[in-house]
N, C-alpha and C. Protein backbone atom coordinates (compact mmCIF):
# COMPACT_ATOMS: atom_id res chain seq x y z
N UNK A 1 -46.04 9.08 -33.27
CA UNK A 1 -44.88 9.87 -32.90
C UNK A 1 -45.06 11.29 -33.42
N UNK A 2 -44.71 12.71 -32.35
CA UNK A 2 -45.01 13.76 -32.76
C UNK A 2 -43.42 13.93 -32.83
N UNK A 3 -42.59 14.42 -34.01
CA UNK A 3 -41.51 15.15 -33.93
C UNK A 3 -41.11 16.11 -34.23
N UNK A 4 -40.78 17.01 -33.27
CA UNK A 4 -40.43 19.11 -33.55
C UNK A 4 -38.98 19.14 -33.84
N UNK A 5 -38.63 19.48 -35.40
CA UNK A 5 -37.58 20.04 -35.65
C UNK A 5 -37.50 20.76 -35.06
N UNK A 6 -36.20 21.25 -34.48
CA UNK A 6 -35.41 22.58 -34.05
C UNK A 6 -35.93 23.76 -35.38
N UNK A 7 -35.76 23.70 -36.65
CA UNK A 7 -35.96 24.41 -37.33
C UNK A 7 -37.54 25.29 -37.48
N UNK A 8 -38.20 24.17 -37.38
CA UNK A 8 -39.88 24.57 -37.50
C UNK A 8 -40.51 25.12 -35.66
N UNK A 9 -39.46 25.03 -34.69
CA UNK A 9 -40.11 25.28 -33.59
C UNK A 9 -40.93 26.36 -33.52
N UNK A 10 -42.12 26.81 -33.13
CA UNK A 10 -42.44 28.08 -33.33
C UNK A 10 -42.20 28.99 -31.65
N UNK A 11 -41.86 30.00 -31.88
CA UNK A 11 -41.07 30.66 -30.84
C UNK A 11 -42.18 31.36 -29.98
N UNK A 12 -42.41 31.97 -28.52
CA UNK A 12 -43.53 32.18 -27.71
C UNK A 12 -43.31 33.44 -26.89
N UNK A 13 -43.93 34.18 -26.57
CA UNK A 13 -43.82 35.26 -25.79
C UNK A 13 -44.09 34.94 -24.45
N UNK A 14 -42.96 35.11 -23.74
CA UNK A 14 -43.27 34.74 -22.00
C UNK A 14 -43.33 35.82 -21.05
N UNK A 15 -44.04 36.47 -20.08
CA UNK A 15 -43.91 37.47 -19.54
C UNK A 15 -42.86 37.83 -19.08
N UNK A 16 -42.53 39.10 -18.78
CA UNK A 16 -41.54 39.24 -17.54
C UNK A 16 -40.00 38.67 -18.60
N UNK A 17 -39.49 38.04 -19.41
CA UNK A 17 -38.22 37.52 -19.94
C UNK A 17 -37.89 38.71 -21.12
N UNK A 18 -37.03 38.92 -20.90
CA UNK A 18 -36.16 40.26 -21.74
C UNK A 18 -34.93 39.82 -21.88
N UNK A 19 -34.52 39.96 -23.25
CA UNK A 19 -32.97 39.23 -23.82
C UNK A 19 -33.61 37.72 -23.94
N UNK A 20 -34.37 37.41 -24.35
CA UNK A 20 -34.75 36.12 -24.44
C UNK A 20 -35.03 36.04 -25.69
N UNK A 21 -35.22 34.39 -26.58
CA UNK A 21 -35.81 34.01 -27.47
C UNK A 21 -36.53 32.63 -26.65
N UNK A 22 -37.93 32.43 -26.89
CA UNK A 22 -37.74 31.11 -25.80
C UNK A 22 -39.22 30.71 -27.17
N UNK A 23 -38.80 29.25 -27.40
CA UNK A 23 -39.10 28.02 -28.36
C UNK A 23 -39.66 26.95 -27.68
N UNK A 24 -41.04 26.47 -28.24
CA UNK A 24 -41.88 25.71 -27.74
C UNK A 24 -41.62 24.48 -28.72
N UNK A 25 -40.60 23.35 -27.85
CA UNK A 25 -40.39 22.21 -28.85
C UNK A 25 -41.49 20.83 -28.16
N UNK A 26 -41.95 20.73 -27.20
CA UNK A 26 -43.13 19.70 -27.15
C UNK A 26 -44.02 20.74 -25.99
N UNK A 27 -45.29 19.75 -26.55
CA UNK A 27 -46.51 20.10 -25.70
C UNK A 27 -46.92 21.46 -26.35
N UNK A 28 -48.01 21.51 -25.45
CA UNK A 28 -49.01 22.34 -25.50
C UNK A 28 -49.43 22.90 -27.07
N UNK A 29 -49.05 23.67 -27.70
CA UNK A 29 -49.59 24.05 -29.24
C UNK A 29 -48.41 23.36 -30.02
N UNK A 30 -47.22 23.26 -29.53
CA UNK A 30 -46.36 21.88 -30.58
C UNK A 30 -46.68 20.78 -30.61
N UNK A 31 -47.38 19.85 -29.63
CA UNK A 31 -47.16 18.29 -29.88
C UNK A 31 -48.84 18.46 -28.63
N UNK A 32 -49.18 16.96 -28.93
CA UNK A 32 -49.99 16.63 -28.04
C UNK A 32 -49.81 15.68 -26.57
N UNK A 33 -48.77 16.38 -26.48
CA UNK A 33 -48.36 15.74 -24.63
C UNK A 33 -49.58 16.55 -23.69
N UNK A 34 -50.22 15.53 -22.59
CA UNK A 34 -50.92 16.01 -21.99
C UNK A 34 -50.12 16.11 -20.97
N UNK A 35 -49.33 16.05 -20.15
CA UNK A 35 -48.95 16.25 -19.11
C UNK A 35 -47.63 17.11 -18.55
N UNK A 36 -46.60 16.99 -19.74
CA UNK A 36 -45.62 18.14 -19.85
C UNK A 36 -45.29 18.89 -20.88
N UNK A 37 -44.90 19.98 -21.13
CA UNK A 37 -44.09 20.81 -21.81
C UNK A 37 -43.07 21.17 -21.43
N UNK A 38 -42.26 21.48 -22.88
CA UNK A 38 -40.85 21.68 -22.99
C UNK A 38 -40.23 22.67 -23.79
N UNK A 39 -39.73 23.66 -23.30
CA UNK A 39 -38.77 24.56 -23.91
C UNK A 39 -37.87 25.22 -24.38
N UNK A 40 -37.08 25.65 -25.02
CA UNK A 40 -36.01 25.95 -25.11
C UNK A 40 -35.90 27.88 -25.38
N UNK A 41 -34.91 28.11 -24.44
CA UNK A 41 -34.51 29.47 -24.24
C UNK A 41 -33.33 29.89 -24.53
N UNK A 42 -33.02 30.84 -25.13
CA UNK A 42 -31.77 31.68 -25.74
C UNK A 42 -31.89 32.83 -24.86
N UNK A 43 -30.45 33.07 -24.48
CA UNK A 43 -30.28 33.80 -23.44
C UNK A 43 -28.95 34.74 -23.75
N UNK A 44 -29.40 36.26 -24.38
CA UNK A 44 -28.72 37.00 -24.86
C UNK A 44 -27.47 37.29 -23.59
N UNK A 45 -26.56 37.85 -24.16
CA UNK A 45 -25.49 38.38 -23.01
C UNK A 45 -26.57 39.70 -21.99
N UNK A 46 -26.14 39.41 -20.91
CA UNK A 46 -27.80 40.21 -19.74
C UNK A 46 -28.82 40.41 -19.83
N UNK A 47 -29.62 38.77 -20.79
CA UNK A 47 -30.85 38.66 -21.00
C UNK A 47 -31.38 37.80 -19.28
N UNK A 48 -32.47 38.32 -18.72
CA UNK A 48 -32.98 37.67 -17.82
C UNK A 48 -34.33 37.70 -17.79
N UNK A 49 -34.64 37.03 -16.90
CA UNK A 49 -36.14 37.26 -16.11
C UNK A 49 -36.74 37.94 -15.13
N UNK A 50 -38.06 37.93 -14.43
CA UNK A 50 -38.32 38.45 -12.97
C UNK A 50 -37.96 37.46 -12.64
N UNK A 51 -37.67 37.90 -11.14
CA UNK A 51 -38.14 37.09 -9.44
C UNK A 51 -39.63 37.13 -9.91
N UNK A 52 -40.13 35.28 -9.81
CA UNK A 52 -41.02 35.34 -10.21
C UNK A 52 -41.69 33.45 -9.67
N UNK A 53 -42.57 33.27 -9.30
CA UNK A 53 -43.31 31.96 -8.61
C UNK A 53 -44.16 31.64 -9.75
N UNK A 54 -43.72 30.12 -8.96
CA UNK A 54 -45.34 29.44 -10.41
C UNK A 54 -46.19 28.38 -9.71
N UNK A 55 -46.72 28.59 -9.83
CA UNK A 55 -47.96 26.81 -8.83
C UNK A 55 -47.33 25.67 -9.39
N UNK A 56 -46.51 25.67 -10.38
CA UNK A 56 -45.68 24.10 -10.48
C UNK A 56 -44.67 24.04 -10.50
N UNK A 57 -44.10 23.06 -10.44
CA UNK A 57 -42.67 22.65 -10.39
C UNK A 57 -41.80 23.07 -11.84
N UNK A 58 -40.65 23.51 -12.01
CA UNK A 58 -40.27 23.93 -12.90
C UNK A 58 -38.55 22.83 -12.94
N UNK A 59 -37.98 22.52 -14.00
CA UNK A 59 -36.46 21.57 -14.30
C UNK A 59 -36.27 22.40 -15.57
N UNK A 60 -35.12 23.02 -15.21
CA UNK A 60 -34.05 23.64 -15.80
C UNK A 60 -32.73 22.84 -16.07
N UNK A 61 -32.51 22.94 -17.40
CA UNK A 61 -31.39 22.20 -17.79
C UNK A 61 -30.70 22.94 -18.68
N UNK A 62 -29.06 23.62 -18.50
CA UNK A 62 -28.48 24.46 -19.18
C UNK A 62 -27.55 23.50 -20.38
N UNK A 63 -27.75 23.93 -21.91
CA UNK A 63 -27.74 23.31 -22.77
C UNK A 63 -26.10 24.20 -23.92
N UNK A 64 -26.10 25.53 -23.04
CA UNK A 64 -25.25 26.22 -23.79
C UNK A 64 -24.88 27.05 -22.49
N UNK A 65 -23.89 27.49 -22.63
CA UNK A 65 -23.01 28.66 -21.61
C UNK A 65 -23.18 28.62 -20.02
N UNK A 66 -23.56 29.78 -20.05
CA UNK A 66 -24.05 29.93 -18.08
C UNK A 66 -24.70 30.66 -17.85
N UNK A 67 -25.80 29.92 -16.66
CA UNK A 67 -27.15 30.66 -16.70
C UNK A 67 -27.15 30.58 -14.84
N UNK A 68 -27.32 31.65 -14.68
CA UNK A 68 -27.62 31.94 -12.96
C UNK A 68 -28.92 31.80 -12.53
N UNK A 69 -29.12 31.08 -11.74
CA UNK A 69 -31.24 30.63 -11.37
C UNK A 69 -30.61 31.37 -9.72
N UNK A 70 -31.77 32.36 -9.46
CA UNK A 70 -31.72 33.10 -7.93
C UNK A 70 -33.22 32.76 -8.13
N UNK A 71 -33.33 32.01 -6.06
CA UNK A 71 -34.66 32.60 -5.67
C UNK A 71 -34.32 33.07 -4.58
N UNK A 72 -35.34 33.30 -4.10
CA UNK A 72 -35.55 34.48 -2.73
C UNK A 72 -34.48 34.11 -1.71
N UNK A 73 -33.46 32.89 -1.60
CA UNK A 73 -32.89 32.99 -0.60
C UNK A 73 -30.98 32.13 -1.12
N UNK A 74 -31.03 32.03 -2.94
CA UNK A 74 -30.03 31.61 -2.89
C UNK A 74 -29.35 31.77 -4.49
N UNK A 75 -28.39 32.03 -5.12
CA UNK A 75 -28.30 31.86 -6.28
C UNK A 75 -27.08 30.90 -6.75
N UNK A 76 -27.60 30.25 -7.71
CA UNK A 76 -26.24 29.37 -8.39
C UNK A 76 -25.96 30.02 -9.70
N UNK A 77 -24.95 29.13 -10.35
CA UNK A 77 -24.48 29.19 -11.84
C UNK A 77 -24.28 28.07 -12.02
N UNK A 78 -25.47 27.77 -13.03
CA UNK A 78 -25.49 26.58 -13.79
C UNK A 78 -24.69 26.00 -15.04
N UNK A 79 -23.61 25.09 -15.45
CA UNK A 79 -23.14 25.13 -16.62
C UNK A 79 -23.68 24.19 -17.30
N UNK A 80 -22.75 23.86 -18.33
CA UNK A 80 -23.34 23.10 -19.72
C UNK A 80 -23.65 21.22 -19.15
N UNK A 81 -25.60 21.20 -19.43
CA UNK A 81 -25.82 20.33 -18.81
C UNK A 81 -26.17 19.99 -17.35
N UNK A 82 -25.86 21.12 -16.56
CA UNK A 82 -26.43 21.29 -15.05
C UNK A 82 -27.80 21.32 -14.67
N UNK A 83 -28.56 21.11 -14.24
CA UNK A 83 -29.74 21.14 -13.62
C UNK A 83 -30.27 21.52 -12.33
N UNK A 84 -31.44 21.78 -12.38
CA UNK A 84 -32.25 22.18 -11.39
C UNK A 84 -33.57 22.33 -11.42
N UNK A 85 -33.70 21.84 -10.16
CA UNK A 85 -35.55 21.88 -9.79
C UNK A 85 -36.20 22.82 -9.25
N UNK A 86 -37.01 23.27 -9.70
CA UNK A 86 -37.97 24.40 -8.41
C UNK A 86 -39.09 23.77 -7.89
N UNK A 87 -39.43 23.72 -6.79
CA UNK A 87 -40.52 23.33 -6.03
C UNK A 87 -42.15 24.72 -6.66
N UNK A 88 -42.95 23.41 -6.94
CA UNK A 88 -43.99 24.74 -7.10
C UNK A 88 -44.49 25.85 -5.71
N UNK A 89 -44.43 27.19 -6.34
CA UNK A 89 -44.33 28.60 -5.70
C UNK A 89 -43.06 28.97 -4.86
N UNK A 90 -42.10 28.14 -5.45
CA UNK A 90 -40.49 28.47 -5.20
C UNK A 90 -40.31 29.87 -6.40
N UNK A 91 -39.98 31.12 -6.20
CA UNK A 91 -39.96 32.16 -6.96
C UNK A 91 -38.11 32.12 -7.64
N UNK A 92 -38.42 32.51 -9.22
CA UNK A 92 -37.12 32.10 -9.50
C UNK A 92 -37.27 32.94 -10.56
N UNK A 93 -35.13 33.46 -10.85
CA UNK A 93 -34.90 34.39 -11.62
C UNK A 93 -34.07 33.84 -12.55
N UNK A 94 -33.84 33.94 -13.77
CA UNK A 94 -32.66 33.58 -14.62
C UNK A 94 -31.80 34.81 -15.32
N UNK A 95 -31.01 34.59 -15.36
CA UNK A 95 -29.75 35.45 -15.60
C UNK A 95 -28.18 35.05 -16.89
N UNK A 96 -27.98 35.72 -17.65
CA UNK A 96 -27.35 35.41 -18.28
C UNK A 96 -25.98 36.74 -17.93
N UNK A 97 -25.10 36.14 -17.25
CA UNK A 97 -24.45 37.42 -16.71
C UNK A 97 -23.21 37.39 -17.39
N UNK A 98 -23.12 36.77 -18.11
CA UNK A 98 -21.67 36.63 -19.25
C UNK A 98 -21.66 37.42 -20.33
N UNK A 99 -20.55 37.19 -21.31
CA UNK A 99 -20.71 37.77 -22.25
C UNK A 99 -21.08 36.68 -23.82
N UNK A 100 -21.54 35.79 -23.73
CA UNK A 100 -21.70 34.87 -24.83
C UNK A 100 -23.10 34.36 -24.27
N UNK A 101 -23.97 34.13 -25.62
CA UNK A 101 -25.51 33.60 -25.41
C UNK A 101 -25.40 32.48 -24.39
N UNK A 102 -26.38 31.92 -24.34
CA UNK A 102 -26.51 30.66 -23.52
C UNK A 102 -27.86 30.52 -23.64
N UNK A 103 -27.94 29.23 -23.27
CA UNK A 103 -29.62 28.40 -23.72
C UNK A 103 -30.12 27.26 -22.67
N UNK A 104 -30.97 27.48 -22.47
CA UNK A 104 -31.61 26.89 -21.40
C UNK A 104 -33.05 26.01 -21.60
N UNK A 105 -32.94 24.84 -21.35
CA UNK A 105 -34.05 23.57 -21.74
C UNK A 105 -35.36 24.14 -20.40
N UNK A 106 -36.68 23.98 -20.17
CA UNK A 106 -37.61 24.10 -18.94
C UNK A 106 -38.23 22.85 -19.59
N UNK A 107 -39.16 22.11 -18.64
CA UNK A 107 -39.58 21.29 -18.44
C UNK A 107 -40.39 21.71 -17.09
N UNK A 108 -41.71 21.66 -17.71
CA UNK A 108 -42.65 21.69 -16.57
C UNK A 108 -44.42 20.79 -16.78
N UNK A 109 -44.90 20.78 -16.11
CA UNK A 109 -46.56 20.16 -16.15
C UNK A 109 -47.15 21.25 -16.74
N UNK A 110 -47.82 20.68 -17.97
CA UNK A 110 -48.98 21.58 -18.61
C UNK A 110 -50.04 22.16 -17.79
């Protein structure tokens, strides 16, 4: 059993994300999962991302406040516990358009 305190997570630089803190709690340099990783994101008041595609599938799960996911042809607002899937090279934006943080779980294939 590999287990990542919240406390010891070590935190990661992701391109393109501004107003972010985003925490690598399994996989890849935290744990030895070969097949997924998992993250956790802090999402300052009008912290976002690019419009932006990935070759894999991406699951978003909002864990704190409200987080807006836009791609090229639609946008929601996700609340506490909501989800969503992206199809890989589905291009997607996140948005924190409130005024209180919010935090956001990813889950994707290594």
């Amino acid at each position: 059993m590999q287990v990542t305190r919240y406390g010891d997570a070590r935190s990661y630089e992701a391109p393109e994300h501004y107003g972010m803190h985003c925490l690598r709690l399994q996989g890849k340099e935290a744990t030895a999962t070969d097949t997924i990783w998992i993250g956790l994101s802090h999402l300052l008041p009008g912290g976002h991302t690019s419009l932006k595609d990935a070759t894999v599938e991406k699951i978003y799960i909002v864990v704190a406040g409200e987080v807006t996911v836009e791609t090229g042809s639609e946008s929601v607002t996700l609340g506490f516990l909501d989800s969503c899937r992206l199809a890989p090279g589905e291009a997607r934006a996140l948005a924190n358009r409130t005024n209180a943080p919010a935090s956001i779980l990813l889950a994707m294939p290594t």
